[in-house]
C-alpha atoms as a PDB file:
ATOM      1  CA  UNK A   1       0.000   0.000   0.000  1.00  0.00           C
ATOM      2  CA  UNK A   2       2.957   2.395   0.903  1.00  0.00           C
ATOM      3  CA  UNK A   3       4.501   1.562  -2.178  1.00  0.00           C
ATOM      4  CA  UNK A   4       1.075   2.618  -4.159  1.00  0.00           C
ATOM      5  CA  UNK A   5       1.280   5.779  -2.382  1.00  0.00           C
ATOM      6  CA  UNK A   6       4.129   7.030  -3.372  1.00  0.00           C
ATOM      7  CA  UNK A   7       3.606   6.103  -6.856  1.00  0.00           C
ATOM      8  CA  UNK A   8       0.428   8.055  -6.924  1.00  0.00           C
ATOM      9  CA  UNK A   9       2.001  11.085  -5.278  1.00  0.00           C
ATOM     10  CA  UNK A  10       4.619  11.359  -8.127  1.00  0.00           C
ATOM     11  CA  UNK A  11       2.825  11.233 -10.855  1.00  0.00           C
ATOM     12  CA  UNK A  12       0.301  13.772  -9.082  1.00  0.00           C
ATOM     13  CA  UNK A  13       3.633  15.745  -7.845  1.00  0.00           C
ATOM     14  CA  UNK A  14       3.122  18.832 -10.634  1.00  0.00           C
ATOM     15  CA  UNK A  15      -0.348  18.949 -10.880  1.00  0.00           C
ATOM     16  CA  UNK A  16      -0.859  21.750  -7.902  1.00  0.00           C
ATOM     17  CA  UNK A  17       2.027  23.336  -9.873  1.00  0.00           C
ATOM     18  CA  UNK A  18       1.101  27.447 -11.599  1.00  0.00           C
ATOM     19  CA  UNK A  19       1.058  26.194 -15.429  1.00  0.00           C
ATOM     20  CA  UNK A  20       3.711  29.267 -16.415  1.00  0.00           C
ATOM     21  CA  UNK A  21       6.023  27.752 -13.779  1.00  0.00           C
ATOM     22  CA  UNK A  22       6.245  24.490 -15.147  1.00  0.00           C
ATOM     23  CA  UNK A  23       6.450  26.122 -18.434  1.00  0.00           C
ATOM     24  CA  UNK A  24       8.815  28.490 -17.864  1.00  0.00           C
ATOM     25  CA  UNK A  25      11.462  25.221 -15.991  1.00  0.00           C
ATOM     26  CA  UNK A  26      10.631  23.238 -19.490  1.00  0.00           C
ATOM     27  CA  UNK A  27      11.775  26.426 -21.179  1.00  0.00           C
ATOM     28  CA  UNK A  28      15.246  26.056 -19.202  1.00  0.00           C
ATOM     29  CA  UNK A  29      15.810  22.521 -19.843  1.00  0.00           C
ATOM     30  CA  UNK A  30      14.632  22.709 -23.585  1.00  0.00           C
ATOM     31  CA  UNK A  31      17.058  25.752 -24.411  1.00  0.00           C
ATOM     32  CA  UNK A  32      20.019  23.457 -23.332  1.00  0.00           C
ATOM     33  CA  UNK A  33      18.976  20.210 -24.192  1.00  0.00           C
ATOM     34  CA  UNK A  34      16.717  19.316 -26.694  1.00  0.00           C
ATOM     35  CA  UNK A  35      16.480  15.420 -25.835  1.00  0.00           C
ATOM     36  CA  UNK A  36      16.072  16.426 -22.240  1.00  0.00           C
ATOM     37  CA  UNK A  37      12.808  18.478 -23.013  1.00  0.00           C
ATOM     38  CA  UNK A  38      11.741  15.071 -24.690  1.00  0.00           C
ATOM     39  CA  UNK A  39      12.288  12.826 -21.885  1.00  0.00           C
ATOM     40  CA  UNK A  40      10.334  15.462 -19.394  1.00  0.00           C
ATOM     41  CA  UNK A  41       7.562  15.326 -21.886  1.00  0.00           C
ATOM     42  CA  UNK A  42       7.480  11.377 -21.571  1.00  0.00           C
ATOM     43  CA  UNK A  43       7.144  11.812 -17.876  1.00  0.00           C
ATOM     44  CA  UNK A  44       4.196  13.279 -16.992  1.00  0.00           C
ATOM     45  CA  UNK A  45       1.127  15.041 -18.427  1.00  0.00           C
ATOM     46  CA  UNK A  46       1.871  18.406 -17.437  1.00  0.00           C
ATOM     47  CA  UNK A  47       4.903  18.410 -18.373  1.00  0.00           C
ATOM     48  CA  UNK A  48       3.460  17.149 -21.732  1.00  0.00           C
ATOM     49  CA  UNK A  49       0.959  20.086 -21.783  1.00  0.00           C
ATOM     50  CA  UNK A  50       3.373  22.655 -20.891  1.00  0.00           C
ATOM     51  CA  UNK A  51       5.730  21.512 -23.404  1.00  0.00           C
ATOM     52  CA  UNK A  52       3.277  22.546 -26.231  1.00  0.00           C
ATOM     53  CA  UNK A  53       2.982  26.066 -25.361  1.00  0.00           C
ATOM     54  CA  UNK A  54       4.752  28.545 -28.041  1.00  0.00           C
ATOM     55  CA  UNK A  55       7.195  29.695 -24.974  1.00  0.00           C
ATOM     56  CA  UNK A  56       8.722  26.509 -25.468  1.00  0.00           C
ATOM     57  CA  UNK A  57       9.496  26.720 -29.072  1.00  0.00           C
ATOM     58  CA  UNK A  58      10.823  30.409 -28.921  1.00  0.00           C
ATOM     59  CA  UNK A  59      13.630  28.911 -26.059  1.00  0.00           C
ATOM     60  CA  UNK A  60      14.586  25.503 -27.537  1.00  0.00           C
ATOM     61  CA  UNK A  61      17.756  24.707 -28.735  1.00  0.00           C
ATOM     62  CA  UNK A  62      18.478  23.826 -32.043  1.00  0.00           C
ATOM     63  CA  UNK A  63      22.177  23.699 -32.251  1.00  0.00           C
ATOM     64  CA  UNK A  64      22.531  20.090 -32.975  1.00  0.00           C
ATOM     65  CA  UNK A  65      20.329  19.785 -36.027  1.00  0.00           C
ATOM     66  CA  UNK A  66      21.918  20.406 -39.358  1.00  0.00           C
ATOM     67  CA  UNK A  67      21.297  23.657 -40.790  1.00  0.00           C
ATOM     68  CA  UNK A  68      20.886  22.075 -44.396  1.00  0.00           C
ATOM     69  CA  UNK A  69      18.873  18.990 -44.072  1.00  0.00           C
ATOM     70  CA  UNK A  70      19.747  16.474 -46.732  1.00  0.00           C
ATOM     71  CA  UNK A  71      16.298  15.328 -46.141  1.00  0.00           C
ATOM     72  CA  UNK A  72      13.502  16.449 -43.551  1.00  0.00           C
ATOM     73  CA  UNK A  73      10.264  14.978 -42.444  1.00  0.00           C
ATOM     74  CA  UNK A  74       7.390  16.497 -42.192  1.00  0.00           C
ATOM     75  CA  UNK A  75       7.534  16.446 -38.911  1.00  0.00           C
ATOM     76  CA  UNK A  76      10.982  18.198 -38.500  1.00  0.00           C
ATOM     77  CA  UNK A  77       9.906  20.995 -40.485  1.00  0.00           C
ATOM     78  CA  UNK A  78       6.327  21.341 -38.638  1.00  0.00           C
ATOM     79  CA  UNK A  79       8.913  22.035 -35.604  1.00  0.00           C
ATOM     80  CA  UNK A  80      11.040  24.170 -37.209  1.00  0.00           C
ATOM     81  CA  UNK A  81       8.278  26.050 -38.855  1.00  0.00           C
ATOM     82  CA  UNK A  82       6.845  26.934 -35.513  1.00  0.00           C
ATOM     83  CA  UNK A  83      10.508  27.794 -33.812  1.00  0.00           C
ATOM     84  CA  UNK A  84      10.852  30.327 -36.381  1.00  0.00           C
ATOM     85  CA  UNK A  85       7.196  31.673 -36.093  1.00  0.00           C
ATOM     86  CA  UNK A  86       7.968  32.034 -32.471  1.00  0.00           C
ATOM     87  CA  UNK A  87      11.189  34.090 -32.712  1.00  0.00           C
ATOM     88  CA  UNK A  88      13.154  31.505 -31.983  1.00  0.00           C
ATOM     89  CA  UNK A  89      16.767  33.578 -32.552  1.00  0.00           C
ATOM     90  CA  UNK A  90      19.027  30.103 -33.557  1.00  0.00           C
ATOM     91  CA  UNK A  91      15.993  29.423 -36.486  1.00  0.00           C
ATOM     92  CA  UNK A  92      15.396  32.969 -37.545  1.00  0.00           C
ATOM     93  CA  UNK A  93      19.737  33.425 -38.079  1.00  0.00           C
ATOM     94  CA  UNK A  94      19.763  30.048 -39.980  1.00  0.00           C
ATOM     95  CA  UNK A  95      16.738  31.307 -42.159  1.00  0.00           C
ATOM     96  CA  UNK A  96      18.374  34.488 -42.977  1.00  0.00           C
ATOM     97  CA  UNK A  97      21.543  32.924 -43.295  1.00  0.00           C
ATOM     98  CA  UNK A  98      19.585  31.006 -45.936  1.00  0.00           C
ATOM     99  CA  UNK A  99      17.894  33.523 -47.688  1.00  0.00           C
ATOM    100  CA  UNK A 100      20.773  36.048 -47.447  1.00  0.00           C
ATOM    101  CA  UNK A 101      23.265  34.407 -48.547  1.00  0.00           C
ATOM    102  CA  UNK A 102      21.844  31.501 -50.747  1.00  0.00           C
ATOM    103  CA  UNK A 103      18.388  31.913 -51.755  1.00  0.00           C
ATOM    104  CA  UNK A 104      18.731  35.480 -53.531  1.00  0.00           C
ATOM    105  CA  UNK A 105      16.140  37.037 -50.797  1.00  0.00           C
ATOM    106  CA  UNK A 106      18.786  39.562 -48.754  1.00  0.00           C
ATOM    107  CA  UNK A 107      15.876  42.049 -47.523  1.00  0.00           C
ATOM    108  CA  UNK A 108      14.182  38.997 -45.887  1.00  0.00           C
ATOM    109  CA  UNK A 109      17.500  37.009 -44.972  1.00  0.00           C
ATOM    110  CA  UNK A 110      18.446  40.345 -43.553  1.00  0.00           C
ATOM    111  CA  UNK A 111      15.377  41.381 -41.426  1.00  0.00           C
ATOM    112  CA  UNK A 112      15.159  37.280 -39.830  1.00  0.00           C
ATOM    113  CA  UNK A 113      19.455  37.920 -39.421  1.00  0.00           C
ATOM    114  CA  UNK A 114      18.299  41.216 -37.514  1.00  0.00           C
ATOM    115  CA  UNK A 115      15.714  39.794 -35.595  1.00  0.00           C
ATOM    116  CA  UNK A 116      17.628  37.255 -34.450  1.00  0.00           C
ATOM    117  CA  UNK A 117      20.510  39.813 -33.464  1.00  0.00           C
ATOM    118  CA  UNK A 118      17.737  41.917 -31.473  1.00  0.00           C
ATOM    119  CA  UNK A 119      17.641  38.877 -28.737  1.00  0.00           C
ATOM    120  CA  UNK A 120      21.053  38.564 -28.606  1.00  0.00           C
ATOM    121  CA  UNK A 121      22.262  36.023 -30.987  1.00  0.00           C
ATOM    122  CA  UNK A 122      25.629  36.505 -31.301  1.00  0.00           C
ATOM    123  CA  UNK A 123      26.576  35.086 -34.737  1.00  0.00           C
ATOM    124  CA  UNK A 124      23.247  37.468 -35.840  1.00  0.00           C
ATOM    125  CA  UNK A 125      24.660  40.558 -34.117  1.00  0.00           C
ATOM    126  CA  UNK A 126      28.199  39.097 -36.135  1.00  0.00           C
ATOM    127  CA  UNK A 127      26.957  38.909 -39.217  1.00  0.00           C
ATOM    128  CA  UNK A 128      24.836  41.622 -39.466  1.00  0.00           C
ATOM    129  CA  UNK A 129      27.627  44.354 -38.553  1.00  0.00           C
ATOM    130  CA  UNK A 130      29.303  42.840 -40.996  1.00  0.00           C
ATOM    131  CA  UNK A 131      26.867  42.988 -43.509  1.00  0.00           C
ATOM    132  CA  UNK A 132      26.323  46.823 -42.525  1.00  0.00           C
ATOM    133  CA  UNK A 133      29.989  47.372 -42.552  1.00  0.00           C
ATOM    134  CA  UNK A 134      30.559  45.961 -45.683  1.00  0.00           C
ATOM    135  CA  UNK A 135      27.624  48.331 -47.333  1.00  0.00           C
ATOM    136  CA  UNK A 136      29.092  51.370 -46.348  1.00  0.00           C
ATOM    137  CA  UNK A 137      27.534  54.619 -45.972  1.00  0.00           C
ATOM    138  CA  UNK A 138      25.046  55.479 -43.946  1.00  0.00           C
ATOM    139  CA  UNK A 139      25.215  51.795 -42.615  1.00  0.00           C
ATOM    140  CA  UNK A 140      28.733  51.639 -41.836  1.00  0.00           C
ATOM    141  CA  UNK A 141      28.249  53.157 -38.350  1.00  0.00           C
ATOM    142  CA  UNK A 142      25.474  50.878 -37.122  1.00  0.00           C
ATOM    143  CA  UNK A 143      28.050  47.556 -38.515  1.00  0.00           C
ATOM    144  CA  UNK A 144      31.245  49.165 -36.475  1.00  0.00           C
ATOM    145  CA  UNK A 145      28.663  49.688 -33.146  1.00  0.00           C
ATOM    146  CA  UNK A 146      26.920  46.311 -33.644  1.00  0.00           C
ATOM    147  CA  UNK A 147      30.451  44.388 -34.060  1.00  0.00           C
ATOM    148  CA  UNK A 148      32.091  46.039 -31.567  1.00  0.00           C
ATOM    149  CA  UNK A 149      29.162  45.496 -28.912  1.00  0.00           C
ATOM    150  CA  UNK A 150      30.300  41.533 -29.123  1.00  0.00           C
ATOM    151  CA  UNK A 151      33.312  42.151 -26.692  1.00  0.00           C
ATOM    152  CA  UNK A 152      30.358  42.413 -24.050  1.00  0.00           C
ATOM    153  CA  UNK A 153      29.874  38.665 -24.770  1.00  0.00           C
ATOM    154  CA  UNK A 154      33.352  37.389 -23.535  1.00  0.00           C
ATOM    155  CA  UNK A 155      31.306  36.663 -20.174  1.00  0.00           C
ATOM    156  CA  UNK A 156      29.026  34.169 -21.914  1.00  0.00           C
ATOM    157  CA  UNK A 157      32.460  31.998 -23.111  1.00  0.00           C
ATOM    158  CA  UNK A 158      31.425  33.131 -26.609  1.00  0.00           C
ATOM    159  CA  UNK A 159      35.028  34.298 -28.105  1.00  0.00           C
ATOM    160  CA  UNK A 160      34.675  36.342 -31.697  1.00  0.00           C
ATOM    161  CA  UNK A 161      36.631  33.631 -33.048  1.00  0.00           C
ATOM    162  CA  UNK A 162      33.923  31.170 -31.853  1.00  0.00           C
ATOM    163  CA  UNK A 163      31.496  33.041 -33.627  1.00  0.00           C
ATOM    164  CA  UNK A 164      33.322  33.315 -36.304  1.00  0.00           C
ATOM    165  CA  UNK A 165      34.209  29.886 -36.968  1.00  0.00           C
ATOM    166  CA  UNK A 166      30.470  28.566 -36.279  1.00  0.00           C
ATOM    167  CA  UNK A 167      29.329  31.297 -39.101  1.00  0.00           C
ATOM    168  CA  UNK A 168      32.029  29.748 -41.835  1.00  0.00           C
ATOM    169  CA  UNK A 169      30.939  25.596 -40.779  1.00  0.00           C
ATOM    170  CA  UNK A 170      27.105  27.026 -41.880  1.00  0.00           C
ATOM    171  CA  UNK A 171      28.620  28.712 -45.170  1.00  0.00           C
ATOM    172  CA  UNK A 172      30.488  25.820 -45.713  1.00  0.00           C
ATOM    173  CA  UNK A 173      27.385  23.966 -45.845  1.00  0.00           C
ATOM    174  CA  UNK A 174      25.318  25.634 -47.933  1.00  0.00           C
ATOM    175  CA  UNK A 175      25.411  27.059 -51.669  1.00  0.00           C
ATOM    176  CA  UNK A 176      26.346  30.546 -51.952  1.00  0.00           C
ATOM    177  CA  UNK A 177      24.576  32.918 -54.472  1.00  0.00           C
ATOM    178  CA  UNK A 178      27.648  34.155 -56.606  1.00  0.00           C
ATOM    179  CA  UNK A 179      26.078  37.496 -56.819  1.00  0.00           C
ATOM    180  CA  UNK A 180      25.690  38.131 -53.232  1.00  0.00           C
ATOM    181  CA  UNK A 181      29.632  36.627 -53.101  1.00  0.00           C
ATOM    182  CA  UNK A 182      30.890  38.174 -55.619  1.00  0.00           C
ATOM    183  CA  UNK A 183      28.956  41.642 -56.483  1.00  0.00           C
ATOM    184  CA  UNK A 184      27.752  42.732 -52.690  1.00  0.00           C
ATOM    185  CA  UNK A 185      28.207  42.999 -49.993  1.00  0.00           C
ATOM    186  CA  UNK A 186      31.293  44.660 -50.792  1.00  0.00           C
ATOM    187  CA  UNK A 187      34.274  44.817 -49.352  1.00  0.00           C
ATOM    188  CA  UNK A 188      35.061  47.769 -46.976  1.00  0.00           C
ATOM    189  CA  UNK A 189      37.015  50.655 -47.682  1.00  0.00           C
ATOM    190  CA  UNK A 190      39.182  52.312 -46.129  1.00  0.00           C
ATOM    191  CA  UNK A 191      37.310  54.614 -43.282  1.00  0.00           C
ATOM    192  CA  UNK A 192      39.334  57.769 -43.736  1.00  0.00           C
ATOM    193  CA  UNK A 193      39.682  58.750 -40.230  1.00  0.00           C
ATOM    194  CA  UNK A 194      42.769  59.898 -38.794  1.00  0.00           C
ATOM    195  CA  UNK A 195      43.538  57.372 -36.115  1.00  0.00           C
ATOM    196  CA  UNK A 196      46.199  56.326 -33.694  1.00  0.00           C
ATOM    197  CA  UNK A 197      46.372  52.689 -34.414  1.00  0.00           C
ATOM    198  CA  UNK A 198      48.856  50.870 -36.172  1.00  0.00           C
ATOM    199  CA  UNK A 199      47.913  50.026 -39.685  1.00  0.00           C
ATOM    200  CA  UNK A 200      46.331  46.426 -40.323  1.00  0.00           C
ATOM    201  CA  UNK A 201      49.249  44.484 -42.493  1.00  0.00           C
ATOM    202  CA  UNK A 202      48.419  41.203 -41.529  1.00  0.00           C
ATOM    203  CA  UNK A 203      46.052  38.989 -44.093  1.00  0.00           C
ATOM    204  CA  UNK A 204      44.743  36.338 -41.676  1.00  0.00           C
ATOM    205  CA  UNK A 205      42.023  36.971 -39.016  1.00  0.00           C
ATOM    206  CA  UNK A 206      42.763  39.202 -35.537  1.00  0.00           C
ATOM    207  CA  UNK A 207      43.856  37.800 -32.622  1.00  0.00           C
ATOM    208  CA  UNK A 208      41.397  38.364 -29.770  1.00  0.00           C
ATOM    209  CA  UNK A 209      43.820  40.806 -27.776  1.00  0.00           C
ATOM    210  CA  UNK A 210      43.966  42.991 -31.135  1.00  0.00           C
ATOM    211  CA  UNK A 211      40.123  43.904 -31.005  1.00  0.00           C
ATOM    212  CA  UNK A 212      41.504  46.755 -28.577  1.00  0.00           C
ATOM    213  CA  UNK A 213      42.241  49.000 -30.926  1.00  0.00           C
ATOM    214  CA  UNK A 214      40.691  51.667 -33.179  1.00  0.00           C
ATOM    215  CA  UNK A 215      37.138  50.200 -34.228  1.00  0.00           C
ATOM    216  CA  UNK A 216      36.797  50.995 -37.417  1.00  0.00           C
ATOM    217  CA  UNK A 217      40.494  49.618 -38.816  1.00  0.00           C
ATOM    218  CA  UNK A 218      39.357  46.728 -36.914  1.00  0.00           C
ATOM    219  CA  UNK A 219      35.987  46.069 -38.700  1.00  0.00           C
ATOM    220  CA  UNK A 220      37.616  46.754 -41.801  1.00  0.00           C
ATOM    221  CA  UNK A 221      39.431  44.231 -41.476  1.00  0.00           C
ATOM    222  CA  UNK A 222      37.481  41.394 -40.429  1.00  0.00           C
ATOM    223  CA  UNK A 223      34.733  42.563 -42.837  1.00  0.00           C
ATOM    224  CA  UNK A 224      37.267  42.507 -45.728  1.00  0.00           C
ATOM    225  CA  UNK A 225      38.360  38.415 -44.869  1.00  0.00           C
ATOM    226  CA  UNK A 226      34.867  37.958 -44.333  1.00  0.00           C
ATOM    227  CA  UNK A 227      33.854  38.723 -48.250  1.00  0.00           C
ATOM    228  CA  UNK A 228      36.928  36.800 -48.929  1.00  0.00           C
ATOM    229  CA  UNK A 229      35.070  33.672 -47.705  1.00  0.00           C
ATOM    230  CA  UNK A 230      32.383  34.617 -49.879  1.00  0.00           C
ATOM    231  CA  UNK A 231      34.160  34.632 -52.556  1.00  0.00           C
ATOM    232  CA  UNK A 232      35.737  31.269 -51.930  1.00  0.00           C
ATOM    233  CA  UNK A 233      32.617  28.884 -50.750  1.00  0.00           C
ATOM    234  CA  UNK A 234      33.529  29.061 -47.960  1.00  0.00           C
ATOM    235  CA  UNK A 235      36.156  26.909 -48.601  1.00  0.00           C
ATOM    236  CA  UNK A 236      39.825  26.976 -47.848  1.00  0.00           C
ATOM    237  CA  UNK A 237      40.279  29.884 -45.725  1.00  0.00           C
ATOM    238  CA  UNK A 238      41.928  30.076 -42.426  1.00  0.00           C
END
């Protein structure tokens, strides 16, 4: 009988439970592990329930899914359908990676790349400035500020070069449009401004301890090897 009990009072545990609690501790566990959410769902109905509500999907984690699917289900892209239509920042920077880069749509890639970068996705916020950068003009200033605001992520254990090298894996993966790789964005020029720093003679990336110096010649810089990828594929470049 004892045993029975406690059986009972487990699977009745969340039931007293505020609904937005339990959704808001699924949110937790499903924006770090995606086959953890799973296994809560299995164990109770609540937590089944809760798991359904759009909170969920805005918070999940996608990381481990491919960006390109070979081949997708129709359930896989009911899920990812809804992730983006819930603001979900990891599946609106791989759709405007997409579209961007890709599929010939840059105002749309763009906007979801933007959107994404508004909730703090850092290879967003990345790729964006660069984007901006790279454009010039009236744009320019917005790229250097949105670039330079990703030193403030070093506390999250996200390096530049982590970013960086996540952003060339996904271009590696997909097709590039040759007229968004080779025609624009194009490659910076020179800013203009009279600055203090030492001029950039180096042709591979920055080290992190270089990002110190004068914005702009910085940006330039990366936003100049960044076409260069472009240009290649993706491919080859170090």
């Amino acid at each position: 009988m004892s045993k029975g009990i406690r059986k009972t009072s487990r699977h009745e545990f969340f039931k007293n439970f505020p609904k937005d609690l339990l959704t808001e501790v699924l949110a937790r566990v499903a924006s770090a592990s995606i086959s953890d959410l799973f296994t809560a769902k299995l164990s109770c109905k609540e937590f089944l329930e809760a798991a359904s509500e759009n909170y969920i999907f805005e918070h999940i984690t996608i990381e481990k899914l491919p960006v390109i699917p070979w081949t997708t289900s129709h359930g896989a892209s009911s899920f990812l359908a809804r992730c983006k239509e819930n603001g979900n920042p990891e599946a609106l920077f791989r759709q405007g990676m997409v579209e961007f880069f890709s599929s010939n749509r840059p105002e749309s890639g763009f906007q979801h790349l933007k959107n994404a970068a508004r909730k703090g996705h850092v290879e967003a916020i990345y790729t964006c400035g660069v984007i901006l950068v790279c454009h010039g003009g009236q744009f320019k200033q917005e790229g250097i500020e949105l670039l330079s605001s990703l030193k403030n992520y070093k506390s999250r254990h996200c390096s530049i070069k982590e970013c960086r090298d996540k952003i060339k894996e996904i271009l590696q993966s997909m097709w590039i449009d040759r007229r968004e790789a080779g025609i624009g964005p194009q490659e910076p020029k020179s800013h203009g401004r009279t600055c203090n720093c030492s001029k950039f003679n180096k042709r591979g990336w920055i080290d992190e301890e270089e990002y110190t110096t004068c914005d702009y010649c910085v940006w330039d810089h990366e936003a100049t090897l960044f076409c260069k990828i472009l240009r290649a594929r993706g491919f080859g470049i170090s």
